[in-house]
PDB file of N, CA and C in Angstrom:
ATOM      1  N   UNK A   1     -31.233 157.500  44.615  1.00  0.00           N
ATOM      2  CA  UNK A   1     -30.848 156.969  43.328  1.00  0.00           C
ATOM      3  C   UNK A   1     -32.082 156.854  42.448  1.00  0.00           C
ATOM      4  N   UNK A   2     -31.895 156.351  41.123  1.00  0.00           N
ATOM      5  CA  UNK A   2     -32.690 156.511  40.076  1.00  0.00           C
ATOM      6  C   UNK A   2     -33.777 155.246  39.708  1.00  0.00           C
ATOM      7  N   UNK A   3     -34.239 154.263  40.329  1.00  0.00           N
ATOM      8  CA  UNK A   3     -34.695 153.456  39.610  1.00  0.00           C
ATOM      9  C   UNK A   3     -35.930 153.511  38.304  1.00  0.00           C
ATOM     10  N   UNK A   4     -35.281 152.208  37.607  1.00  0.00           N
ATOM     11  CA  UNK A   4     -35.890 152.325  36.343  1.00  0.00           C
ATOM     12  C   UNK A   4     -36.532 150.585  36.464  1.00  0.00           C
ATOM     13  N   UNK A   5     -37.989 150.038  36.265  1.00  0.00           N
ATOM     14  CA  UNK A   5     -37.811 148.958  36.263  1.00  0.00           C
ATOM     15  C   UNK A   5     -38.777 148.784  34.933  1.00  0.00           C
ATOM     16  N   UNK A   6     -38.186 147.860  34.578  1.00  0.00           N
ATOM     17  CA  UNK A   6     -39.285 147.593  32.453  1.00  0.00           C
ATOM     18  C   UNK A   6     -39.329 146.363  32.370  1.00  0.00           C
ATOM     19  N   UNK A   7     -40.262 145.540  31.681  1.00  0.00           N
ATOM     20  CA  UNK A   7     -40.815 144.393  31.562  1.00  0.00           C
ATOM     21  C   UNK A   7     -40.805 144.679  29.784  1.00  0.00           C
ATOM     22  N   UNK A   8     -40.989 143.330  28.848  1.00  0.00           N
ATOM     23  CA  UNK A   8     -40.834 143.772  27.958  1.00  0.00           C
ATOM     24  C   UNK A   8     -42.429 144.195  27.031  1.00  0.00           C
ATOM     25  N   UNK A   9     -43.147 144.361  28.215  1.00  0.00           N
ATOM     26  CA  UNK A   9     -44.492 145.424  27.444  1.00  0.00           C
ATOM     27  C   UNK A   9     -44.518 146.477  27.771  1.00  0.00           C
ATOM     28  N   UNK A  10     -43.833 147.180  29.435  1.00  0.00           N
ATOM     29  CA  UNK A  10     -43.826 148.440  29.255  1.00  0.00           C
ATOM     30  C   UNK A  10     -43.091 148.282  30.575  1.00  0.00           C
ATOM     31  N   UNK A  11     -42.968 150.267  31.035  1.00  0.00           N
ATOM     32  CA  UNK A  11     -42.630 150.381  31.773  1.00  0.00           C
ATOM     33  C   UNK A  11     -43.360 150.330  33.305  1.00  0.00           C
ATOM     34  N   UNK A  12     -42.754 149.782  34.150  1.00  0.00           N
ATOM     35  CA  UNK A  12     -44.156 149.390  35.144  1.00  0.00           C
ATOM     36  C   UNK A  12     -43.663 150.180  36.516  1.00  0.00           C
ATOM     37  N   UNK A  13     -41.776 151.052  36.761  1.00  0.00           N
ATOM     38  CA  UNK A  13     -41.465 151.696  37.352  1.00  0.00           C
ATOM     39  C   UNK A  13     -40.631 152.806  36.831  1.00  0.00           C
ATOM     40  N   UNK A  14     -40.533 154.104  37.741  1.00  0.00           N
ATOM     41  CA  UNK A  14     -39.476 154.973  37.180  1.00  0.00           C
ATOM     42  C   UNK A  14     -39.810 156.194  38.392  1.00  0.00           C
ATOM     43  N   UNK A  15     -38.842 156.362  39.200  1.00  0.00           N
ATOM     44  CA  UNK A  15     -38.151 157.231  40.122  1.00  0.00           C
ATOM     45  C   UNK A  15     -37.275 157.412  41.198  1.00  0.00           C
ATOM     46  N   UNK A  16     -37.519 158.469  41.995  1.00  0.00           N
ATOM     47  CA  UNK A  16     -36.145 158.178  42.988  1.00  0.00           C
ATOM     48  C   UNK A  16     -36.390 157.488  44.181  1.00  0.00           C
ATOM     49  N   UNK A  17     -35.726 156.538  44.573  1.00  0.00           N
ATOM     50  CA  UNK A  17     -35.828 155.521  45.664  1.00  0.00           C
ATOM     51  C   UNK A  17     -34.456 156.148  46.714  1.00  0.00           C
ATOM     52  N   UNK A  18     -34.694 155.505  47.657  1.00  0.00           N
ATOM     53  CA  UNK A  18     -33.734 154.689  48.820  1.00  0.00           C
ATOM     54  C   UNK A  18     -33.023 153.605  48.369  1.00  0.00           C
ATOM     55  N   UNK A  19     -33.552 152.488  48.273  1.00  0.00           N
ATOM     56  CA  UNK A  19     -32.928 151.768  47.973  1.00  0.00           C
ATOM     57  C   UNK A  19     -33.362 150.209  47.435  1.00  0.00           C
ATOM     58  N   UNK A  20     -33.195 149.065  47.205  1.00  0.00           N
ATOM     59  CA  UNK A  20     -33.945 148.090  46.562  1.00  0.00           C
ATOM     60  C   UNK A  20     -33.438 146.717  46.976  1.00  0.00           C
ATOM     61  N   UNK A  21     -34.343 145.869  47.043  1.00  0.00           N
ATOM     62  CA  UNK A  21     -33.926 144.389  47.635  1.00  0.00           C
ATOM     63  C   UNK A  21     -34.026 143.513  46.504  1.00  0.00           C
ATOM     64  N   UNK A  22     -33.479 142.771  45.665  1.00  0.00           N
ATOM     65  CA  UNK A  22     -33.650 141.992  44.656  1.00  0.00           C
ATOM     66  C   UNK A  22     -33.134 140.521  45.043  1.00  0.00           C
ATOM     67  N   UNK A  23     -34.239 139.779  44.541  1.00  0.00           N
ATOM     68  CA  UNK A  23     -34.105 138.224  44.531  1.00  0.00           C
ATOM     69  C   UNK A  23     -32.470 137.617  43.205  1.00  0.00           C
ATOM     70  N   UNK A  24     -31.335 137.721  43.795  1.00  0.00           N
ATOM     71  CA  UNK A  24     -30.512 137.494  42.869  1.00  0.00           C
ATOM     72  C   UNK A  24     -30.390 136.201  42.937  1.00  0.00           C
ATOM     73  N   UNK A  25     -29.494 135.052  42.035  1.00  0.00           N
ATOM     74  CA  UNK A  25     -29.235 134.106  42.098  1.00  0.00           C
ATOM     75  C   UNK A  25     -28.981 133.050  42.599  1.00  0.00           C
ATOM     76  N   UNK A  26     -28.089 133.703  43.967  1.00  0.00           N
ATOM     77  CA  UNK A  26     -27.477 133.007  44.392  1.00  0.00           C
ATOM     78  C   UNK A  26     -27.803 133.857  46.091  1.00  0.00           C
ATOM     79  N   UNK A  27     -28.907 134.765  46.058  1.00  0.00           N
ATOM     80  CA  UNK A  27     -29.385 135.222  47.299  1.00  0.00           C
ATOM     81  C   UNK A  27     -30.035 136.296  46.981  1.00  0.00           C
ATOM     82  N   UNK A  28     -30.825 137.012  47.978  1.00  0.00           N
ATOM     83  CA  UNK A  28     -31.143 138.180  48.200  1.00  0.00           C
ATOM     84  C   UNK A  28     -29.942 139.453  48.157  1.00  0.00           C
ATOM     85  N   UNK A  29     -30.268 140.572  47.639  1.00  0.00           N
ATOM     86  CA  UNK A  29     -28.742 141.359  47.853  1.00  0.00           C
ATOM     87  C   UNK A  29     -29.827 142.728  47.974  1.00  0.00           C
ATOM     88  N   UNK A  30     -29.342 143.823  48.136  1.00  0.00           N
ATOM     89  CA  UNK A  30     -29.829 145.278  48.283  1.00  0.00           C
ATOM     90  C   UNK A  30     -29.008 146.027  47.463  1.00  0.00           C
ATOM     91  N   UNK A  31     -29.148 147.059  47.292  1.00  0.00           N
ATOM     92  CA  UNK A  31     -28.467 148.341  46.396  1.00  0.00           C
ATOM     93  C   UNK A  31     -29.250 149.743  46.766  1.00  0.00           C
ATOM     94  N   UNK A  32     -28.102 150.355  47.306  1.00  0.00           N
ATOM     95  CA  UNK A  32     -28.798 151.559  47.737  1.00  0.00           C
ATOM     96  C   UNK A  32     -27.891 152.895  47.424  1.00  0.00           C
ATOM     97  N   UNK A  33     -28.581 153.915  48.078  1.00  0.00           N
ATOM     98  CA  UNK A  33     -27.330 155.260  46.358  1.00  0.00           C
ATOM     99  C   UNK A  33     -26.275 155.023  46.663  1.00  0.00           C
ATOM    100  N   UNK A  34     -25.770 155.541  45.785  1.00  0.00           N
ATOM    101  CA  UNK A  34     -24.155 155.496  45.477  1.00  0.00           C
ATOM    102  C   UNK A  34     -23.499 154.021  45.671  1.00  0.00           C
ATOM    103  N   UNK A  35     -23.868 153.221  44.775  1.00  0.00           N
ATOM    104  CA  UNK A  35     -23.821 151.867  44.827  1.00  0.00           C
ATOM    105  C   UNK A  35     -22.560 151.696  43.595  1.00  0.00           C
ATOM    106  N   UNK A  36     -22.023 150.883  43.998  1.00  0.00           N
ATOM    107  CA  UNK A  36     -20.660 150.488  43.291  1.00  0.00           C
ATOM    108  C   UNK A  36     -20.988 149.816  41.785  1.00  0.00           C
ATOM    109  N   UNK A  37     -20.885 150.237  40.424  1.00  0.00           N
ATOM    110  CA  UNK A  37     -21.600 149.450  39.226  1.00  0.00           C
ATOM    111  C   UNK A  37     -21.525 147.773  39.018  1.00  0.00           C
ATOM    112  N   UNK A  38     -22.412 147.375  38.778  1.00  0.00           N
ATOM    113  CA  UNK A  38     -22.588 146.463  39.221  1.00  0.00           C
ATOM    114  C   UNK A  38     -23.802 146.117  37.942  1.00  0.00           C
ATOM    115  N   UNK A  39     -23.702 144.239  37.322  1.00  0.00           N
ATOM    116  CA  UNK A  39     -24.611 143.565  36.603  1.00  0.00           C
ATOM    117  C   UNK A  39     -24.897 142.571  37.179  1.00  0.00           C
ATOM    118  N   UNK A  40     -26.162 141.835  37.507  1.00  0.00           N
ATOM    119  CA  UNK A  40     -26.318 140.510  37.744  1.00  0.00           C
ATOM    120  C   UNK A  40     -27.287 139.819  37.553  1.00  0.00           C
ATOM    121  N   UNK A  41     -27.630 139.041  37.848  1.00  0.00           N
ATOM    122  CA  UNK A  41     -29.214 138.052  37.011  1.00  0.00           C
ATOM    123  C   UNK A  41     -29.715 137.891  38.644  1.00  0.00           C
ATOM    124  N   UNK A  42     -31.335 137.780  37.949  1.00  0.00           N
ATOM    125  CA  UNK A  42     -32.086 137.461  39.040  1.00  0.00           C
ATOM    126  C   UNK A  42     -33.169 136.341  38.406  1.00  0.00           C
ATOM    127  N   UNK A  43     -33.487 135.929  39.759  1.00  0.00           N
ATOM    128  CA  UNK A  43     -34.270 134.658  39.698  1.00  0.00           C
ATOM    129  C   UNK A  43     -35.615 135.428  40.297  1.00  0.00           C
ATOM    130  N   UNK A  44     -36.775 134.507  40.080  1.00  0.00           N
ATOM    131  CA  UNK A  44     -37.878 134.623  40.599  1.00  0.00           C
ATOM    132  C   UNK A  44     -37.791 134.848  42.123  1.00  0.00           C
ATOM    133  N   UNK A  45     -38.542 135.659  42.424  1.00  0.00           N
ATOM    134  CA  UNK A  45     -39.123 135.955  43.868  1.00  0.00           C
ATOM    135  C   UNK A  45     -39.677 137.359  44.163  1.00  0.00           C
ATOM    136  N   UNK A  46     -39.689 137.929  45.297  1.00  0.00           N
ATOM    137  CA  UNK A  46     -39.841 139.424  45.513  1.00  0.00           C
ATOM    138  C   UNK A  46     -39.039 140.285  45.426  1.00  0.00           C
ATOM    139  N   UNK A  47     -39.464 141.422  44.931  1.00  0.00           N
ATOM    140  CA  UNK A  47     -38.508 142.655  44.990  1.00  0.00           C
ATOM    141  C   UNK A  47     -39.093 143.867  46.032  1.00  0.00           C
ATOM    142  N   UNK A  48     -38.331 144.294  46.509  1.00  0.00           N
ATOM    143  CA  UNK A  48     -38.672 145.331  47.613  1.00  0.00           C
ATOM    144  C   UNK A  48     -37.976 146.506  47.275  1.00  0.00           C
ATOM    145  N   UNK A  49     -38.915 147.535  47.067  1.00  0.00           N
ATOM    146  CA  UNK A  49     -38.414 149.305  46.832  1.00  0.00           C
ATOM    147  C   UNK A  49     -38.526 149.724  47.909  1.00  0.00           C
ATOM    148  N   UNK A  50     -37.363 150.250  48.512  1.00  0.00           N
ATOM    149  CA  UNK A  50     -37.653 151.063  49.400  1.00  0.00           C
ATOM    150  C   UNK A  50     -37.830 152.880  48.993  1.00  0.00           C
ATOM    151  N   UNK A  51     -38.902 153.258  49.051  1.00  0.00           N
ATOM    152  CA  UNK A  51     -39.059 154.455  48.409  1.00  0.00           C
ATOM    153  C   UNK A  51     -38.574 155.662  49.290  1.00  0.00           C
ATOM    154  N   UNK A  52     -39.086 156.090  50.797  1.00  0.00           N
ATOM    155  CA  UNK A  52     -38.370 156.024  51.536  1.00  0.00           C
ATOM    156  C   UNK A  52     -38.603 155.743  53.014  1.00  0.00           C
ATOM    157  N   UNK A  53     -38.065 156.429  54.195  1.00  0.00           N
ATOM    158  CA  UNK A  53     -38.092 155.594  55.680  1.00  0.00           C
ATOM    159  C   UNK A  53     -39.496 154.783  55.891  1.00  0.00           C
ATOM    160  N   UNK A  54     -40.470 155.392  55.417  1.00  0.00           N
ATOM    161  CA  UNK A  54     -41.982 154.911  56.077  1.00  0.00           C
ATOM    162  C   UNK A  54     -42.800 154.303  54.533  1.00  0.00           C
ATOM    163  N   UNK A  55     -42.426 154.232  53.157  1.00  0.00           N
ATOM    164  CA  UNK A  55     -42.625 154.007  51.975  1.00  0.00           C
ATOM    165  C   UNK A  55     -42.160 152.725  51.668  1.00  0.00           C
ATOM    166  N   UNK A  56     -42.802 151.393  51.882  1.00  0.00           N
ATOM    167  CA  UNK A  56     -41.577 150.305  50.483  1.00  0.00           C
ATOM    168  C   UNK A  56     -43.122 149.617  49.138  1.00  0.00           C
ATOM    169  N   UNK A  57     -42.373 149.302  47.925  1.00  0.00           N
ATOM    170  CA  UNK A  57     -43.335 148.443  47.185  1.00  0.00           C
ATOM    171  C   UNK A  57     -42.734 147.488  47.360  1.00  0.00           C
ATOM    172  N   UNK A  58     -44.033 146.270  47.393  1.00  0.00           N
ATOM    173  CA  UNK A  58     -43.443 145.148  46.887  1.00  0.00           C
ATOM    174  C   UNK A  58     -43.882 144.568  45.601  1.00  0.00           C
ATOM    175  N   UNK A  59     -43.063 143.741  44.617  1.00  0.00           N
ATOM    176  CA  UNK A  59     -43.405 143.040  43.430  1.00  0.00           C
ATOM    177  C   UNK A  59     -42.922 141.621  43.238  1.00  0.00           C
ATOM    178  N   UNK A  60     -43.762 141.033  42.455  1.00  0.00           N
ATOM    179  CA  UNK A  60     -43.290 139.362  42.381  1.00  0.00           C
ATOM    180  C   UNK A  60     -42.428 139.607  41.098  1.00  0.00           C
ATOM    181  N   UNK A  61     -41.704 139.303  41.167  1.00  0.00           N
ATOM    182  CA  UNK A  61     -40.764 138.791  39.329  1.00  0.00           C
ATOM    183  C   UNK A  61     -40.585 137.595  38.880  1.00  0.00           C
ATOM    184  N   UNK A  62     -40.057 138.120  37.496  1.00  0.00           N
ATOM    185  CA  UNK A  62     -40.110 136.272  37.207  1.00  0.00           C
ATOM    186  C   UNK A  62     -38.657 136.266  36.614  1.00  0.00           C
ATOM    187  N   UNK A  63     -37.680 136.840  36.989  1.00  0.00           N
ATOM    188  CA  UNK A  63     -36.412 136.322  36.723  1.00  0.00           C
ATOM    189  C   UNK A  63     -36.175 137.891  35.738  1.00  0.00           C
ATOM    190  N   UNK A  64     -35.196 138.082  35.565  1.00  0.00           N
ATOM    191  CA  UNK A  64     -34.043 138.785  35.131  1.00  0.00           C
ATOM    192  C   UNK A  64     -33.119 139.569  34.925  1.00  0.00           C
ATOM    193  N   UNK A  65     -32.795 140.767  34.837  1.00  0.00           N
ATOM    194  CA  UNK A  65     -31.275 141.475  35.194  1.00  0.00           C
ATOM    195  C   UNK A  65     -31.607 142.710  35.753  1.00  0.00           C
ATOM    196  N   UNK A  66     -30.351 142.825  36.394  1.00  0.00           N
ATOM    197  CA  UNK A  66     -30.060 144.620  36.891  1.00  0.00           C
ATOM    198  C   UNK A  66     -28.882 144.717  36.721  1.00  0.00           C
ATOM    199  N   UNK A  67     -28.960 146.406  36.505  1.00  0.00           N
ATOM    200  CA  UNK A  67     -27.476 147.097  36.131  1.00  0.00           C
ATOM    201  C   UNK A  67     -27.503 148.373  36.769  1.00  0.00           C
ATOM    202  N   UNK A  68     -26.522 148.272  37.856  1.00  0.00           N
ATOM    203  CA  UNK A  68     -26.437 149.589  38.312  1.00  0.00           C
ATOM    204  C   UNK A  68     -25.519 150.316  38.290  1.00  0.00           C
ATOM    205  N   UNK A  69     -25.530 151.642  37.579  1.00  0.00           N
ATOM    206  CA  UNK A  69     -24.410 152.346  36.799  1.00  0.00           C
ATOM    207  C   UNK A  69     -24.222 154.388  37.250  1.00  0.00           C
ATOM    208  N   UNK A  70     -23.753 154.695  37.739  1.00  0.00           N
ATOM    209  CA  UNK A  70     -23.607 156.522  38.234  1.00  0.00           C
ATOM    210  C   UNK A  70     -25.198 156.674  38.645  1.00  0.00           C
ATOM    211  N   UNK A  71     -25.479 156.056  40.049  1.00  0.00           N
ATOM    212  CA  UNK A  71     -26.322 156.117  40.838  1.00  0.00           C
ATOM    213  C   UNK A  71     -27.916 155.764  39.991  1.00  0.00           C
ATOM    214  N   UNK A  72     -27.795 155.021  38.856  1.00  0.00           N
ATOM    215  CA  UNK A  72     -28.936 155.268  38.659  1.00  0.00           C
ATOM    216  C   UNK A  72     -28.909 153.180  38.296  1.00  0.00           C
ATOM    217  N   UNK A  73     -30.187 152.829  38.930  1.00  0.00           N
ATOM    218  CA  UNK A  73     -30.406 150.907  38.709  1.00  0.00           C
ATOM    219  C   UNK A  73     -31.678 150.886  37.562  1.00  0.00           C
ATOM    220  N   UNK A  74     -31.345 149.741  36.846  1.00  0.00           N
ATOM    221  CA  UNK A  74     -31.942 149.336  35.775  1.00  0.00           C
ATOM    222  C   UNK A  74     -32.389 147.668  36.181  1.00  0.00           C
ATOM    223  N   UNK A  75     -33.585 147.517  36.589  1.00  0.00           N
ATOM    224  CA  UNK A  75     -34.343 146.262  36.802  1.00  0.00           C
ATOM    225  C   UNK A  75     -35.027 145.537  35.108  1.00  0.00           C
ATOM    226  N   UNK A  76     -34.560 145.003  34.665  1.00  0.00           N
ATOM    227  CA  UNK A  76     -34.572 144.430  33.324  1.00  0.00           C
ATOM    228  C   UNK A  76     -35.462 143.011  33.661  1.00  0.00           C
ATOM    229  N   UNK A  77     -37.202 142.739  33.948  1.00  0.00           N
ATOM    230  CA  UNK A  77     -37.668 141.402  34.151  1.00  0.00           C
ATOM    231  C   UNK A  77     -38.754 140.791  33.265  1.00  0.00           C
ATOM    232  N   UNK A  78     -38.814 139.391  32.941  1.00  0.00           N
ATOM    233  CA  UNK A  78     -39.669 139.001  32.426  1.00  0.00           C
ATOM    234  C   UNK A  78     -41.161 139.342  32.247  1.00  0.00           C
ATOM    235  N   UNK A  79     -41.420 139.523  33.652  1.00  0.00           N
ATOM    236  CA  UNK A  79     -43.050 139.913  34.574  1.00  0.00           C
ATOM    237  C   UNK A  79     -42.613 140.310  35.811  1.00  0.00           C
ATOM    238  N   UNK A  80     -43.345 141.130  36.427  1.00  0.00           N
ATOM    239  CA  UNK A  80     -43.836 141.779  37.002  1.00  0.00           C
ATOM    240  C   UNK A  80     -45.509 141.481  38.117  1.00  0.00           C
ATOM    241  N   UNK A  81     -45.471 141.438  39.219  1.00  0.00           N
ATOM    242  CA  UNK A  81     -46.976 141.646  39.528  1.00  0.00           C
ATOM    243  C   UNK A  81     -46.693 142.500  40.860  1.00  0.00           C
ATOM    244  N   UNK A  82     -47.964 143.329  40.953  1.00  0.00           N
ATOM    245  CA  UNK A  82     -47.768 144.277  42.273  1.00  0.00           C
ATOM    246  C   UNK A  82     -48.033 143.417  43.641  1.00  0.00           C
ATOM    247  N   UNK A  83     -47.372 143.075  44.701  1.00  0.00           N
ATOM    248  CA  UNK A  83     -47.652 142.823  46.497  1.00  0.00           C
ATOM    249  C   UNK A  83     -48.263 143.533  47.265  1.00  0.00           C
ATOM    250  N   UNK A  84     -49.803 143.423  47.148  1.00  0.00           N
ATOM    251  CA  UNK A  84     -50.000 144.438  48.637  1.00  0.00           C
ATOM    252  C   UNK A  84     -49.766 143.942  49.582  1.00  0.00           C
TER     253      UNK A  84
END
């Protein structure tokens, strides 16, 4: 699938993943291809890309949306910082 992730100074991701772990609201959730469309809010914590089998990033966020729509996710967050 497609990820896209943007902060509102720039873009800080953009390509094809496996799949993704996001700190949502009310828990941790994943999304991986061919994922059913889907909007929801996120809260602060880590996000995990899985890029693929032997590949993941990690990033801190600071809260806010994804939309995942004909295989392609849109990470919409305040901030951003990279996890080594």
């Amino acid at each position: 699938m497609t990820l896209e992730i943007l902060t509102p100074e720039k873009k800080i991701y953009s390509g094809e993943v496996l799949g993704i772990r996001l700190p949502g609201i009310e828990g941790l959730f994943e999304v991986f291809d061919k994922h059913a469309p889907l909007v929801s809010a996120l809260t602060k914590g880590k996000m995990k890309i899985i890029v693929d089998r032997n590949t993941s990033e990690h990033f801190n966020i600071q809260g806010g949306f994804v939309e995942v729509l004909d295989n392609k996710t849109t990470v919409l967050v305040e901030g951003a910082t990279v996890v080594d």
